[in-house]
PDB file of N, CA and C in Angstrom:
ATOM      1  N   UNK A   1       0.819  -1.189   0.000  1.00  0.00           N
ATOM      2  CA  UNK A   1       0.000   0.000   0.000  1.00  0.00           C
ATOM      3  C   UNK A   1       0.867   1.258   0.000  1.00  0.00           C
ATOM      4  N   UNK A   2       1.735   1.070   0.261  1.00  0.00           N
ATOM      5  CA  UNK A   2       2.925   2.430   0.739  1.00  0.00           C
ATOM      6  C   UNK A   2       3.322   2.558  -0.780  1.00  0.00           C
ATOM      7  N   UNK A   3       3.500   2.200  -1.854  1.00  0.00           N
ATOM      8  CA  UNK A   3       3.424   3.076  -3.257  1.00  0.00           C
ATOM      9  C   UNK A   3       2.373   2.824  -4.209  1.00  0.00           C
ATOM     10  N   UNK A   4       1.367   3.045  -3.762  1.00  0.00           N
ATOM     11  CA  UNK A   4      -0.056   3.267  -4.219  1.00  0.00           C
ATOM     12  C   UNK A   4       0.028   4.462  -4.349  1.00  0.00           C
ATOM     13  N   UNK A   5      -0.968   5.253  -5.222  1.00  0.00           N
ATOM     14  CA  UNK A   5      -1.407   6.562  -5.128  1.00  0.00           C
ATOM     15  C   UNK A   5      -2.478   6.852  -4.213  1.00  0.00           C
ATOM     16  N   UNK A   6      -2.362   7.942  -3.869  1.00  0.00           N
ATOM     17  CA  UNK A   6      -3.658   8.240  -2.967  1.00  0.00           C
ATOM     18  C   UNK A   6      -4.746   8.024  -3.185  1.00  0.00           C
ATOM     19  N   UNK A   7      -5.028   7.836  -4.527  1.00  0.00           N
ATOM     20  CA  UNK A   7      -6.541   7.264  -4.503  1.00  0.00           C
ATOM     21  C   UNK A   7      -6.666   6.295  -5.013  1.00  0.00           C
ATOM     22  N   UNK A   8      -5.859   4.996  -4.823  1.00  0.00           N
ATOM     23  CA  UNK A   8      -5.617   3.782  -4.447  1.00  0.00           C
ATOM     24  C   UNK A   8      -5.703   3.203  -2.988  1.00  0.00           C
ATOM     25  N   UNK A   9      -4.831   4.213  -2.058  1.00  0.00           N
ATOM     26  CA  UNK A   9      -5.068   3.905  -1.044  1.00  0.00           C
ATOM     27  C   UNK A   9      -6.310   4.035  -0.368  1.00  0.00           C
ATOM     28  N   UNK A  10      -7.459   5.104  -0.648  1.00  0.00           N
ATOM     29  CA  UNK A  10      -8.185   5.514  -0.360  1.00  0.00           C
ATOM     30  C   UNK A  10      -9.445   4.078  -0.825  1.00  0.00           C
ATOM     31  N   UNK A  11      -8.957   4.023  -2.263  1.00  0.00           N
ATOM     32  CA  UNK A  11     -10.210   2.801  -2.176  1.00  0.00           C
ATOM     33  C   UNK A  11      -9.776   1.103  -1.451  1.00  0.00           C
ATOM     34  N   UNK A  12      -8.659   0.972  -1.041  1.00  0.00           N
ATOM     35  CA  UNK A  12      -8.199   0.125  -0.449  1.00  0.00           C
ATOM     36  C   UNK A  12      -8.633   0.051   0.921  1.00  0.00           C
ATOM     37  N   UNK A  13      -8.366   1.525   1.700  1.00  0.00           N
ATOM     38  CA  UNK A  13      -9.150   1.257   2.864  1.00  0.00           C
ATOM     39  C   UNK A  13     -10.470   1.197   2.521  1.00  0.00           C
ATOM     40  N   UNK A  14     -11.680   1.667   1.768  1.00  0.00           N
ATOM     41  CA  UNK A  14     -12.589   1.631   1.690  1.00  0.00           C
ATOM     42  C   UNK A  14     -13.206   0.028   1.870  1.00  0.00           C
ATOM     43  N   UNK A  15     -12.467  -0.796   0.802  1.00  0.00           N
ATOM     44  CA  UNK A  15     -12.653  -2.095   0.656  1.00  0.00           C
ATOM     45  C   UNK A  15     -12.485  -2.799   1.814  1.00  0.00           C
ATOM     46  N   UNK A  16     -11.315  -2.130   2.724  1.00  0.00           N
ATOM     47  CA  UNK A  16     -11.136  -3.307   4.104  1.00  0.00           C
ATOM     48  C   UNK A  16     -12.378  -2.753   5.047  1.00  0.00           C
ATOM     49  N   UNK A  17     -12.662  -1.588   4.827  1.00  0.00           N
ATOM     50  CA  UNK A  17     -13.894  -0.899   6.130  1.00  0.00           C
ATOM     51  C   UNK A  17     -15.337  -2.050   5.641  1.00  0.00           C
ATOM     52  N   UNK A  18     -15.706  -2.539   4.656  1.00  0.00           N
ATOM     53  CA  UNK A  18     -16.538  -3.105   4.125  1.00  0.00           C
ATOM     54  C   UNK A  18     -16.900  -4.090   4.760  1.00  0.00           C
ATOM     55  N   UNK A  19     -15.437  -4.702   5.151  1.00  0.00           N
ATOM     56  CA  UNK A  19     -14.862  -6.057   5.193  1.00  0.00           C
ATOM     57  C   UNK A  19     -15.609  -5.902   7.491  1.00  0.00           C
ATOM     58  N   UNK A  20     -15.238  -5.007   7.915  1.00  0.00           N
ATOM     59  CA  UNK A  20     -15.680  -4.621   9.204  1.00  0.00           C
ATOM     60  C   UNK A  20     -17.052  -4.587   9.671  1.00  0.00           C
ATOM     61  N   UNK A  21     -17.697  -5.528  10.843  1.00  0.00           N
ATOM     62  CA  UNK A  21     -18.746  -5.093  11.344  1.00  0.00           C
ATOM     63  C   UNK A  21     -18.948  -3.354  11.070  1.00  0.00           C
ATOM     64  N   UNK A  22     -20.187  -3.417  10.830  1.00  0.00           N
ATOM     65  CA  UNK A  22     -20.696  -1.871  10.852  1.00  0.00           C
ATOM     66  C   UNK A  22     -20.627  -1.274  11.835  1.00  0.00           C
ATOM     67  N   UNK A  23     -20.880  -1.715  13.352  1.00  0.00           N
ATOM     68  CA  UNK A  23     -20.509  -1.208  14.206  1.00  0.00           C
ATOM     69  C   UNK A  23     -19.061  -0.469  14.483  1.00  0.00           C
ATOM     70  N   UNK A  24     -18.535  -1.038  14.154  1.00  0.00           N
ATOM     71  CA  UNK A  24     -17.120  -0.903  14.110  1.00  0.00           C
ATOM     72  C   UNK A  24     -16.535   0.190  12.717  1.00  0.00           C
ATOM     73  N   UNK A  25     -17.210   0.236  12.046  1.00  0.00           N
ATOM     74  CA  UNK A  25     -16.677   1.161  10.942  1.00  0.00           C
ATOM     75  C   UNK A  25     -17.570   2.423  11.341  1.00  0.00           C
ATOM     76  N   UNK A  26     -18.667   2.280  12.309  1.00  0.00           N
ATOM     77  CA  UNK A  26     -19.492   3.663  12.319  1.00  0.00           C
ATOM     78  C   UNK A  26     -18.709   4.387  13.604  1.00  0.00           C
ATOM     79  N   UNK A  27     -17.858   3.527  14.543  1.00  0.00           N
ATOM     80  CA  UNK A  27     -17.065   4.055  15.439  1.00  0.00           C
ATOM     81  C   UNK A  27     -15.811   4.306  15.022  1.00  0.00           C
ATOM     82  N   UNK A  28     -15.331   3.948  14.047  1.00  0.00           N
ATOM     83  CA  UNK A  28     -14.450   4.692  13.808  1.00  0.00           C
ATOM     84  C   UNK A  28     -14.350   5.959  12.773  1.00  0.00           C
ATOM     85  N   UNK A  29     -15.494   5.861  12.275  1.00  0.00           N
ATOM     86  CA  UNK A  29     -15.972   6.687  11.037  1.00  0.00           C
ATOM     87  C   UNK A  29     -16.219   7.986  12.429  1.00  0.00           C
ATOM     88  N   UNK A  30     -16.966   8.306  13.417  1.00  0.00           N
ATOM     89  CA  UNK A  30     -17.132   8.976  14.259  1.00  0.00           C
ATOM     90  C   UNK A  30     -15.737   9.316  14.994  1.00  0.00           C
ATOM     91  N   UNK A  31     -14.559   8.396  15.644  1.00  0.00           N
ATOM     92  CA  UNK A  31     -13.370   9.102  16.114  1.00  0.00           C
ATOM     93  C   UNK A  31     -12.486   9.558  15.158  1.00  0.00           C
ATOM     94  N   UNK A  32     -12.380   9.373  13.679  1.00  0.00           N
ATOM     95  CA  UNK A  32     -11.916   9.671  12.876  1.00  0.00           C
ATOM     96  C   UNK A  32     -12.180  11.410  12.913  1.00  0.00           C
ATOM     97  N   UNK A  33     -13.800  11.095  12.238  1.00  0.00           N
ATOM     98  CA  UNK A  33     -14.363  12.385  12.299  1.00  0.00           C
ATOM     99  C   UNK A  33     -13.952  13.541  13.107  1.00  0.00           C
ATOM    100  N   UNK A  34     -13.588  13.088  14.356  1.00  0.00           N
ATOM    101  CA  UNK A  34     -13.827  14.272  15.952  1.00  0.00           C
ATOM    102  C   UNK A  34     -12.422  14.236  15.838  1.00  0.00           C
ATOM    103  N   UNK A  35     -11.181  13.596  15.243  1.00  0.00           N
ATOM    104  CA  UNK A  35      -9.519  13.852  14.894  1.00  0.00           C
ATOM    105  C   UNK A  35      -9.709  15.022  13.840  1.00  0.00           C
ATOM    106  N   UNK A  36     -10.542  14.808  12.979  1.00  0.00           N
ATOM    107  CA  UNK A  36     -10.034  15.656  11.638  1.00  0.00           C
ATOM    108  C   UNK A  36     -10.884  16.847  11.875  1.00  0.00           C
ATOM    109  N   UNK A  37     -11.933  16.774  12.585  1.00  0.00           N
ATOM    110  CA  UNK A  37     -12.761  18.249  13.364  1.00  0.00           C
ATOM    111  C   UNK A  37     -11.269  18.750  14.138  1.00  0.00           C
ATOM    112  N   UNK A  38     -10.304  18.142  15.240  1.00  0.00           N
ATOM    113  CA  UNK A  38      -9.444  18.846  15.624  1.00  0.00           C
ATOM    114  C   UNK A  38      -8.555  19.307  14.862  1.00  0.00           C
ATOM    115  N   UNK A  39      -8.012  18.813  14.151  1.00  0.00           N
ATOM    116  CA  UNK A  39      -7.256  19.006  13.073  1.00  0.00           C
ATOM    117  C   UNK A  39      -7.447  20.071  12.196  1.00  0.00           C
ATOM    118  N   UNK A  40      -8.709  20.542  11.848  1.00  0.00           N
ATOM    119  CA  UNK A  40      -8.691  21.569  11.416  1.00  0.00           C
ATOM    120  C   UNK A  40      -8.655  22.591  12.053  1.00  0.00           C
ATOM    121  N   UNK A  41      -8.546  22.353  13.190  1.00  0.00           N
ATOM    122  CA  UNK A  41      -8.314  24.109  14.214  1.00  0.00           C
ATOM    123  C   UNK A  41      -6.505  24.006  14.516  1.00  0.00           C
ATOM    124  N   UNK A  42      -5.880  23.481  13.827  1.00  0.00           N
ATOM    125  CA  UNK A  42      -4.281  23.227  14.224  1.00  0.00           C
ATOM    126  C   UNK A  42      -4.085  24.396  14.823  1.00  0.00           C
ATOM    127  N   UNK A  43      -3.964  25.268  13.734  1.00  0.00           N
ATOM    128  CA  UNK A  43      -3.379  26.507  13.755  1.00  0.00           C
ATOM    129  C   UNK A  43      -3.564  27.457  15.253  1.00  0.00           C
ATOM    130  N   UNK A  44      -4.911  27.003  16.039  1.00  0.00           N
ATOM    131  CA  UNK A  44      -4.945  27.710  17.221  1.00  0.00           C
ATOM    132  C   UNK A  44      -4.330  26.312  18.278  1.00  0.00           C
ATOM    133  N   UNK A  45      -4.403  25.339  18.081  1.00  0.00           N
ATOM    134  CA  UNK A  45      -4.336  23.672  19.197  1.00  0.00           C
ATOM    135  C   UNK A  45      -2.925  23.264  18.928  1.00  0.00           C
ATOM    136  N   UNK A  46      -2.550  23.023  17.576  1.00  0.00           N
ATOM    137  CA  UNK A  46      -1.039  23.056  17.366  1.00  0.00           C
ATOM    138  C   UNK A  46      -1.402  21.209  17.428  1.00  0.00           C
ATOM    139  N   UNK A  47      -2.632  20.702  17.138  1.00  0.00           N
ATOM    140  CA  UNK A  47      -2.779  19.206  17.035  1.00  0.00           C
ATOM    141  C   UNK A  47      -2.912  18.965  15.167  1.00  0.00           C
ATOM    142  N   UNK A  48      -1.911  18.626  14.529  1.00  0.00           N
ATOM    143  CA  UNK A  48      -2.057  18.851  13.159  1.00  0.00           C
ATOM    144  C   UNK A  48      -2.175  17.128  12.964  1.00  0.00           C
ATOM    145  N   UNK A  49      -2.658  17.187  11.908  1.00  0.00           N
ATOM    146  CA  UNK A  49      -2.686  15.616  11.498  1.00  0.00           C
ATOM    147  C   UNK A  49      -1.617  14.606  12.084  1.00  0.00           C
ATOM    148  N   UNK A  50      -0.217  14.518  11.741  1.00  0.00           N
ATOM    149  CA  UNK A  50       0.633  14.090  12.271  1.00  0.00           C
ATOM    150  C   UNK A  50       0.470  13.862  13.631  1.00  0.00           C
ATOM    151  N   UNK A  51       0.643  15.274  14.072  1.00  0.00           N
ATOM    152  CA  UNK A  51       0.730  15.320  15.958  1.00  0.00           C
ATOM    153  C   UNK A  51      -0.120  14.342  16.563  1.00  0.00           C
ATOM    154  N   UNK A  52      -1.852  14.646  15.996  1.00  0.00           N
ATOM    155  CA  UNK A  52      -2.787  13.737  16.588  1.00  0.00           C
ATOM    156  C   UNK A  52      -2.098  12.027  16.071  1.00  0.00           C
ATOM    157  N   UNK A  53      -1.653  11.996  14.873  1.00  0.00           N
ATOM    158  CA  UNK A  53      -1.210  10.434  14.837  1.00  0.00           C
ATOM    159  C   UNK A  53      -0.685  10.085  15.672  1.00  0.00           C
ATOM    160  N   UNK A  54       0.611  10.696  16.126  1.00  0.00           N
ATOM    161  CA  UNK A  54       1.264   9.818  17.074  1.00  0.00           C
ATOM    162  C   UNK A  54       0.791   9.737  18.462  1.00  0.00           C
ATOM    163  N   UNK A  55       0.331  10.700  18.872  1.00  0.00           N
ATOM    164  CA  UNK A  55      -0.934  10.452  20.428  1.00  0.00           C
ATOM    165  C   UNK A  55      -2.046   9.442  20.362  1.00  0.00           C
ATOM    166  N   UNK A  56      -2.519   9.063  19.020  1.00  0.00           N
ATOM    167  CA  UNK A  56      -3.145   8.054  18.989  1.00  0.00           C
ATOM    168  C   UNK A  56      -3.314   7.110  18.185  1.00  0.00           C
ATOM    169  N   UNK A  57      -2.135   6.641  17.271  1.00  0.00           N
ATOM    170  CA  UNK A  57      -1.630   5.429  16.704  1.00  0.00           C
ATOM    171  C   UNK A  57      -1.843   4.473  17.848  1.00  0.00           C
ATOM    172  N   UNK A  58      -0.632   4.460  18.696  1.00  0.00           N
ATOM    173  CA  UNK A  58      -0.844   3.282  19.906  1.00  0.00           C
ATOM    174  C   UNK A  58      -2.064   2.697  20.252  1.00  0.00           C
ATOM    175  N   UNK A  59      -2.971   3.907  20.616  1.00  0.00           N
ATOM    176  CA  UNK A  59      -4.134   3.299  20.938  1.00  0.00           C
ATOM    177  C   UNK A  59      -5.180   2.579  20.203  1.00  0.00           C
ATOM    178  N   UNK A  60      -4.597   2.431  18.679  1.00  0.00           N
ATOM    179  CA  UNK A  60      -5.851   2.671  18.031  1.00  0.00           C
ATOM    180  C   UNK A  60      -5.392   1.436  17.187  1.00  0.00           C
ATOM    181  N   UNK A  61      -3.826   1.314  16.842  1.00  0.00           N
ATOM    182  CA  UNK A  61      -3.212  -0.808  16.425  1.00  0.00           C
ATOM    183  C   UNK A  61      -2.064  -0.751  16.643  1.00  0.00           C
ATOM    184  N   UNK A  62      -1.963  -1.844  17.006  1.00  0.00           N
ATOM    185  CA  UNK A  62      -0.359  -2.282  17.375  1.00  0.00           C
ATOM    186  C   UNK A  62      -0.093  -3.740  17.142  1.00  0.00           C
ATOM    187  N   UNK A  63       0.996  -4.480  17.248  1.00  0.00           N
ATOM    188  CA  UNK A  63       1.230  -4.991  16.951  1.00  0.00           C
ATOM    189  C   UNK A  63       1.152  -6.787  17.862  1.00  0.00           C
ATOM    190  N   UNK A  64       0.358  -7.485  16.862  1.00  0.00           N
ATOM    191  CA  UNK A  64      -0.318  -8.606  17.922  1.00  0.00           C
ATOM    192  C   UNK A  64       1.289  -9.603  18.419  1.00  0.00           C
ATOM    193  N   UNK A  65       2.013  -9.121  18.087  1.00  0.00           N
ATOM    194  CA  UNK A  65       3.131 -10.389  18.683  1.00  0.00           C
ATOM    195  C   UNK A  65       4.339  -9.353  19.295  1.00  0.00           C
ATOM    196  N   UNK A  66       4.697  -9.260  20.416  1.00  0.00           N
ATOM    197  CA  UNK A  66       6.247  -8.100  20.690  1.00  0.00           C
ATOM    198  C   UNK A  66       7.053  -8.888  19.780  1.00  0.00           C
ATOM    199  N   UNK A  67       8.037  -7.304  19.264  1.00  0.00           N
ATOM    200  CA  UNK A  67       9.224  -7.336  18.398  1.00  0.00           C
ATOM    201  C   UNK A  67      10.082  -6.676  18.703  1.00  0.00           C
ATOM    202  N   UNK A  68      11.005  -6.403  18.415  1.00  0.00           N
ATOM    203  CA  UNK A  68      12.669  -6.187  19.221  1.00  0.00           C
ATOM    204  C   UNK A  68      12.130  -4.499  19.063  1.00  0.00           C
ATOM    205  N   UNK A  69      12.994  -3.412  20.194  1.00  0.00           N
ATOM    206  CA  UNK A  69      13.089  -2.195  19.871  1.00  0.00           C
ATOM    207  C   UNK A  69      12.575  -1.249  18.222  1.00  0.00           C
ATOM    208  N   UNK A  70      13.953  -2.110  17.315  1.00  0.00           N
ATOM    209  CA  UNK A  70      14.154  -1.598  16.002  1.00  0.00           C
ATOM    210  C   UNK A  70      12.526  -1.575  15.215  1.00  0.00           C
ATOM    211  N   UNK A  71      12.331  -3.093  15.203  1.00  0.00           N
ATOM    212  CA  UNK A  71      11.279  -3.125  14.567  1.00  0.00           C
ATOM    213  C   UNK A  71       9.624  -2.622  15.123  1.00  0.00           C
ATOM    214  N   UNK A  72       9.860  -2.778  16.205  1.00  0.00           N
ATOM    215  CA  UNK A  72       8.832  -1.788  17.066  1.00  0.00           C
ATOM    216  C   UNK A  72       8.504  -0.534  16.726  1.00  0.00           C
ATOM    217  N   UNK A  73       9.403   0.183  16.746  1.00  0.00           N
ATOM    218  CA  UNK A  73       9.654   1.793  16.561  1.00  0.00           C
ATOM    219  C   UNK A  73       9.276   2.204  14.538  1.00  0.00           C
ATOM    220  N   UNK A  74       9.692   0.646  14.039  1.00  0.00           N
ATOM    221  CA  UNK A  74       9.456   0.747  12.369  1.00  0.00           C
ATOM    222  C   UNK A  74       8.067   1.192  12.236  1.00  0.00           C
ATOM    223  N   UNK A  75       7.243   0.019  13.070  1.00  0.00           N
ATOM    224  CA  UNK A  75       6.039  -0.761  13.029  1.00  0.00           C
ATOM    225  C   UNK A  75       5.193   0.878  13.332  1.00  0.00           C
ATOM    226  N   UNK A  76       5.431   1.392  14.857  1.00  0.00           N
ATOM    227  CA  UNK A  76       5.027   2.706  15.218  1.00  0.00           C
ATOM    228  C   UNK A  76       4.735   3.322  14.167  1.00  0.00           C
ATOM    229  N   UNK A  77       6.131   3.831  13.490  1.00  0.00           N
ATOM    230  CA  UNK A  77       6.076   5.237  12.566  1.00  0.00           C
ATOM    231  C   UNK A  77       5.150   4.739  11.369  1.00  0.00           C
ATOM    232  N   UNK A  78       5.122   3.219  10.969  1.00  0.00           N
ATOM    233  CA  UNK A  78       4.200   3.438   9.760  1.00  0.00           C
ATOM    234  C   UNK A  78       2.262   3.347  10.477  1.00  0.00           C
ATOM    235  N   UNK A  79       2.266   3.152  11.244  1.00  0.00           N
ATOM    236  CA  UNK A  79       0.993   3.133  12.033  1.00  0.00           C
ATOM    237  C   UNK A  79       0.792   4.580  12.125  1.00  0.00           C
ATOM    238  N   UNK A  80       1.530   5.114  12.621  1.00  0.00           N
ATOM    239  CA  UNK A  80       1.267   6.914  12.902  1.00  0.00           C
ATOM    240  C   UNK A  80       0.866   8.045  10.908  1.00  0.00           C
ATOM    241  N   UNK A  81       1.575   7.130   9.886  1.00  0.00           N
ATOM    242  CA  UNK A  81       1.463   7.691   9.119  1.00  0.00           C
ATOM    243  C   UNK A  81       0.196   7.543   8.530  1.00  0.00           C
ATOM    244  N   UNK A  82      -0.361   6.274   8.498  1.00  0.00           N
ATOM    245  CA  UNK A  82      -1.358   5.486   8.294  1.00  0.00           C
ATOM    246  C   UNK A  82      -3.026   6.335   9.157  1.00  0.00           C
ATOM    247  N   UNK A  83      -2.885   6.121  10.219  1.00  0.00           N
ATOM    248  CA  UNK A  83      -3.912   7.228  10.718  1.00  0.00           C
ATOM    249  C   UNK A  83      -3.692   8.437  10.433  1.00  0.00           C
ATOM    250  N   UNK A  84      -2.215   9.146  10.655  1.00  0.00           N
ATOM    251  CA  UNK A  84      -2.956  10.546   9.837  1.00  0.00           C
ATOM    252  C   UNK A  84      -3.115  10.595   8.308  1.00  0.00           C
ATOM    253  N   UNK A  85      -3.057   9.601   7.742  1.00  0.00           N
ATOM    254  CA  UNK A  85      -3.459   9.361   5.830  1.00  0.00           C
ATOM    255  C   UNK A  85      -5.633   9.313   6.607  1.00  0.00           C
ATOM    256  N   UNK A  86      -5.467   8.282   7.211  1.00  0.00           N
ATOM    257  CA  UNK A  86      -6.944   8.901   8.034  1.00  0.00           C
ATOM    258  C   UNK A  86      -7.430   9.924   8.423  1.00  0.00           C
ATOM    259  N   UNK A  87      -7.187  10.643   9.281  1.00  0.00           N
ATOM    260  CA  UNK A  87      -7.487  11.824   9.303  1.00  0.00           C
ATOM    261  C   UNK A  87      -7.213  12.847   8.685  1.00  0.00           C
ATOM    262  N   UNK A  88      -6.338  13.459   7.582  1.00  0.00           N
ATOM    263  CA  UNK A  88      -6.334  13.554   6.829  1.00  0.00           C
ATOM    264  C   UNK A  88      -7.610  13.948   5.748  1.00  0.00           C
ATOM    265  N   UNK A  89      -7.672  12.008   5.063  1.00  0.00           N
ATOM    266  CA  UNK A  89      -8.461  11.947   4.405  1.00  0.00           C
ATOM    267  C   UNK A  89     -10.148  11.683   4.789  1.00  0.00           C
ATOM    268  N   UNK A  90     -10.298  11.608   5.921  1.00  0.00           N
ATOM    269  CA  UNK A  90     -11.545  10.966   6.501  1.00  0.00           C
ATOM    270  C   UNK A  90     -12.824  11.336   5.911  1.00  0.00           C
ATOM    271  N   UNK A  91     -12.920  12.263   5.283  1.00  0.00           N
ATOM    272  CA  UNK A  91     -14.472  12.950   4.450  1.00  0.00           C
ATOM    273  C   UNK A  91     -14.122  12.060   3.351  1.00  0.00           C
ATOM    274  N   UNK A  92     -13.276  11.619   2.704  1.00  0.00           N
ATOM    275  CA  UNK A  92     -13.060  11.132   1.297  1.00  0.00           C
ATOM    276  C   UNK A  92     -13.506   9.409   1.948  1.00  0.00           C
ATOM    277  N   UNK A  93     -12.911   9.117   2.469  1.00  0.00           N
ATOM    278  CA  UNK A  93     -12.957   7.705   2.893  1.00  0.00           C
ATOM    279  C   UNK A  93     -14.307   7.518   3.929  1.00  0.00           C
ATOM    280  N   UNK A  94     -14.480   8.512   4.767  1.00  0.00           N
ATOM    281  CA  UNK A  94     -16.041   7.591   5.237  1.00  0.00           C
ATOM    282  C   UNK A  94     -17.425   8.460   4.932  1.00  0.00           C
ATOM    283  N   UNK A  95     -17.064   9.479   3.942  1.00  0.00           N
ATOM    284  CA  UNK A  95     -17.994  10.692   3.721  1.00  0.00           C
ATOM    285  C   UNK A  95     -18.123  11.577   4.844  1.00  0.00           C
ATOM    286  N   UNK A  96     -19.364  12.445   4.320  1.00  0.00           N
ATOM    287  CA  UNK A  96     -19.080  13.986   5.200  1.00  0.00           C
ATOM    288  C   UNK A  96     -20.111  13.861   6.336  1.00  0.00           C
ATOM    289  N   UNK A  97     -20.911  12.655   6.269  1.00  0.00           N
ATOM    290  CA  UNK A  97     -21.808  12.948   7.422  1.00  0.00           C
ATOM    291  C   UNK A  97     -22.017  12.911   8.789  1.00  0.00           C
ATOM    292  N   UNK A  98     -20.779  12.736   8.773  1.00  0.00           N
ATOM    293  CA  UNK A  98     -20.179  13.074  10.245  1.00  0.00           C
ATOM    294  C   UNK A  98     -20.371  14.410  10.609  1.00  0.00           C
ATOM    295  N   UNK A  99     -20.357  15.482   9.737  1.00  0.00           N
ATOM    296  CA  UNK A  99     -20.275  16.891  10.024  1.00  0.00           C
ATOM    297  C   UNK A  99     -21.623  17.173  11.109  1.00  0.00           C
ATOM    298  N   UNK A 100     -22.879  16.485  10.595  1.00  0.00           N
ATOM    299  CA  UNK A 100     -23.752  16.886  11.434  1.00  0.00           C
ATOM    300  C   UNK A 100     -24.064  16.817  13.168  1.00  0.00           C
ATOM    301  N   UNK A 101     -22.898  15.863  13.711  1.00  0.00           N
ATOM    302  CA  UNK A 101     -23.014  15.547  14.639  1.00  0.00           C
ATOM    303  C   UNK A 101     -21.891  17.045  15.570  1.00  0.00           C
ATOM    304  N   UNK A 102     -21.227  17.296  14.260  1.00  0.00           N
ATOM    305  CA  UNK A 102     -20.444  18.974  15.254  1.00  0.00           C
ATOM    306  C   UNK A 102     -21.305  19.954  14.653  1.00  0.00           C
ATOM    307  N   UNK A 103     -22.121  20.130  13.278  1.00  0.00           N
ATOM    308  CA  UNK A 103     -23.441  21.108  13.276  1.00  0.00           C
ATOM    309  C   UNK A 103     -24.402  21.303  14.667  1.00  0.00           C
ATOM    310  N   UNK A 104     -24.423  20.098  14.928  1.00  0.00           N
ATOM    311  CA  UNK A 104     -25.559  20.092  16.594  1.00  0.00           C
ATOM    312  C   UNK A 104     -24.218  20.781  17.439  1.00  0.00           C
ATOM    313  N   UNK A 105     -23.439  20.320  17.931  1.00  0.00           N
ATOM    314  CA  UNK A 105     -22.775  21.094  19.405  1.00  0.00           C
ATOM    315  C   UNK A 105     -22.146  22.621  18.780  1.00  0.00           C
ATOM    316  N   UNK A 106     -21.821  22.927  17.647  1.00  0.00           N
ATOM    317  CA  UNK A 106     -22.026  24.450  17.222  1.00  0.00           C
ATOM    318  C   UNK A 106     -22.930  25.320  17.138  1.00  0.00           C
ATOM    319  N   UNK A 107     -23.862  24.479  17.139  1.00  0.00           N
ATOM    320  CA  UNK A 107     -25.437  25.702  17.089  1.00  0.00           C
ATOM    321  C   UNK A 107     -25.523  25.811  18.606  1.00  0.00           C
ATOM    322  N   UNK A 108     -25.104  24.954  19.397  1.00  0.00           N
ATOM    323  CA  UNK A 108     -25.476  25.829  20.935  1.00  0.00           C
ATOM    324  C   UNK A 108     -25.014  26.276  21.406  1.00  0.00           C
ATOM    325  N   UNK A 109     -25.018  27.042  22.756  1.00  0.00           N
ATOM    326  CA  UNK A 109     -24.558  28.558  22.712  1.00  0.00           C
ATOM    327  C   UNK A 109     -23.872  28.219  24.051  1.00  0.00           C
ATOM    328  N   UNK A 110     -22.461  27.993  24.394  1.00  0.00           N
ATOM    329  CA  UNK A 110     -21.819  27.796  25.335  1.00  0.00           C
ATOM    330  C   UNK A 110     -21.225  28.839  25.889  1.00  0.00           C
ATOM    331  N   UNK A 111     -21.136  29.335  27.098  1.00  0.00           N
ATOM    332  CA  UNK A 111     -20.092  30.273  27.729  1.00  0.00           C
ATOM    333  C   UNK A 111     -18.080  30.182  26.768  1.00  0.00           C
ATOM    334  N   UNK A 112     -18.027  31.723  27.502  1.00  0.00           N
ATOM    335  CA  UNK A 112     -17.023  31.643  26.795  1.00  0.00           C
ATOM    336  C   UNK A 112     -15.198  31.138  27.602  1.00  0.00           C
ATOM    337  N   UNK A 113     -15.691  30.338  28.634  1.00  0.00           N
ATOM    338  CA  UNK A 113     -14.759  30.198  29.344  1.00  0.00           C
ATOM    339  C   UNK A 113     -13.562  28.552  28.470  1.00  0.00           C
ATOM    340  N   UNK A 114     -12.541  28.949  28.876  1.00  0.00           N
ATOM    341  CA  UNK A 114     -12.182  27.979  27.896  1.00  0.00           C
ATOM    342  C   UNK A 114     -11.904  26.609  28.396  1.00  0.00           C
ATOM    343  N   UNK A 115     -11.667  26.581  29.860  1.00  0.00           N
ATOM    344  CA  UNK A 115     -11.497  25.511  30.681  1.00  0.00           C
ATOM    345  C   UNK A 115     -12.427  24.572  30.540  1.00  0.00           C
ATOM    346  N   UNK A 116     -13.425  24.880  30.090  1.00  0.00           N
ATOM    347  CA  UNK A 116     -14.703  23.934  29.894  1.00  0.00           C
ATOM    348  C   UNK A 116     -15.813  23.839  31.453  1.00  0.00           C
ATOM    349  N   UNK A 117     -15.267  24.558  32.145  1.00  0.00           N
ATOM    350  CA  UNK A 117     -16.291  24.241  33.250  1.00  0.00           C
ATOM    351  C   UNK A 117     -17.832  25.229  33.028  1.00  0.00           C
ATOM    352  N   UNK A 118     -18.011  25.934  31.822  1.00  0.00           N
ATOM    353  CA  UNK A 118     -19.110  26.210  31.668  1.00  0.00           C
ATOM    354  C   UNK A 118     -20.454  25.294  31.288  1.00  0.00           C
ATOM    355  N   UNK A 119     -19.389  23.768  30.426  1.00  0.00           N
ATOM    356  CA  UNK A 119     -20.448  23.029  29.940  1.00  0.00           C
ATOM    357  C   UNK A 119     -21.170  22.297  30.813  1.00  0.00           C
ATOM    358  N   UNK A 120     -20.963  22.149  32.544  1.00  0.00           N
ATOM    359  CA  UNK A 120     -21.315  21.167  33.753  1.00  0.00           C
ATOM    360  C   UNK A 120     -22.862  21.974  33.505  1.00  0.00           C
TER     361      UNK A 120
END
């Protein structure tokens, strides 16, 4: 997959999401979504595609058997590139209708404190 074109890769994941309980592709189609909603505010969060990869590659696959340091750290960096090719691309690969679920928490009208203790 790593010299595919991008929109090779794009229908490649498409084909494996297929392959996934729906449950499972509508949850990730949703944390995808709420990465690439952050992602587009980089510029004030400083969480850019990349950044968010590597905070949450780990959590999100790893590797089912331990492997020495070297290959560990290989395994990491192409996992980290791989989700942000996800977030990234996530409107292309699971469509846009995710948007409506941050249309609802933008239309309401929250204090302007930034800590978040206005939303309790």
């Amino acid at each position: 997959m790593e010299r595919s074109s991008h929109e090779d890769k794009i229908n490649e994941i498409q084909r494996l999401l297929v392959q996934l309980p729906k449950l499972n592709v509508f949850l990730l189609h949703y944390v995808f979504g709420v990465l690439h909603k952050i992602e587009q505010h980089a510029e004030k969060n400083q969480m850019n595609a990349f950044n968010l990869a590597v905070c949450i590659a780990p959590s999100i696959l790893w590797p089912s058997t331990p492997s020495s340091p070297e290959t560990g750290c290989k395994s990491t960096k192409k996992v980290a590139l791989f989700v942000q090719f996800l977030i990234e691309n996530c409107s292309r690969i699971f469509g846009d209708d995710f948007t409506s679920l941050f249309e609802a928490l933008s239309s309401k009208r929250f204090g302007s404190r930034d800590d978040g203790s206005d939303l309790h």
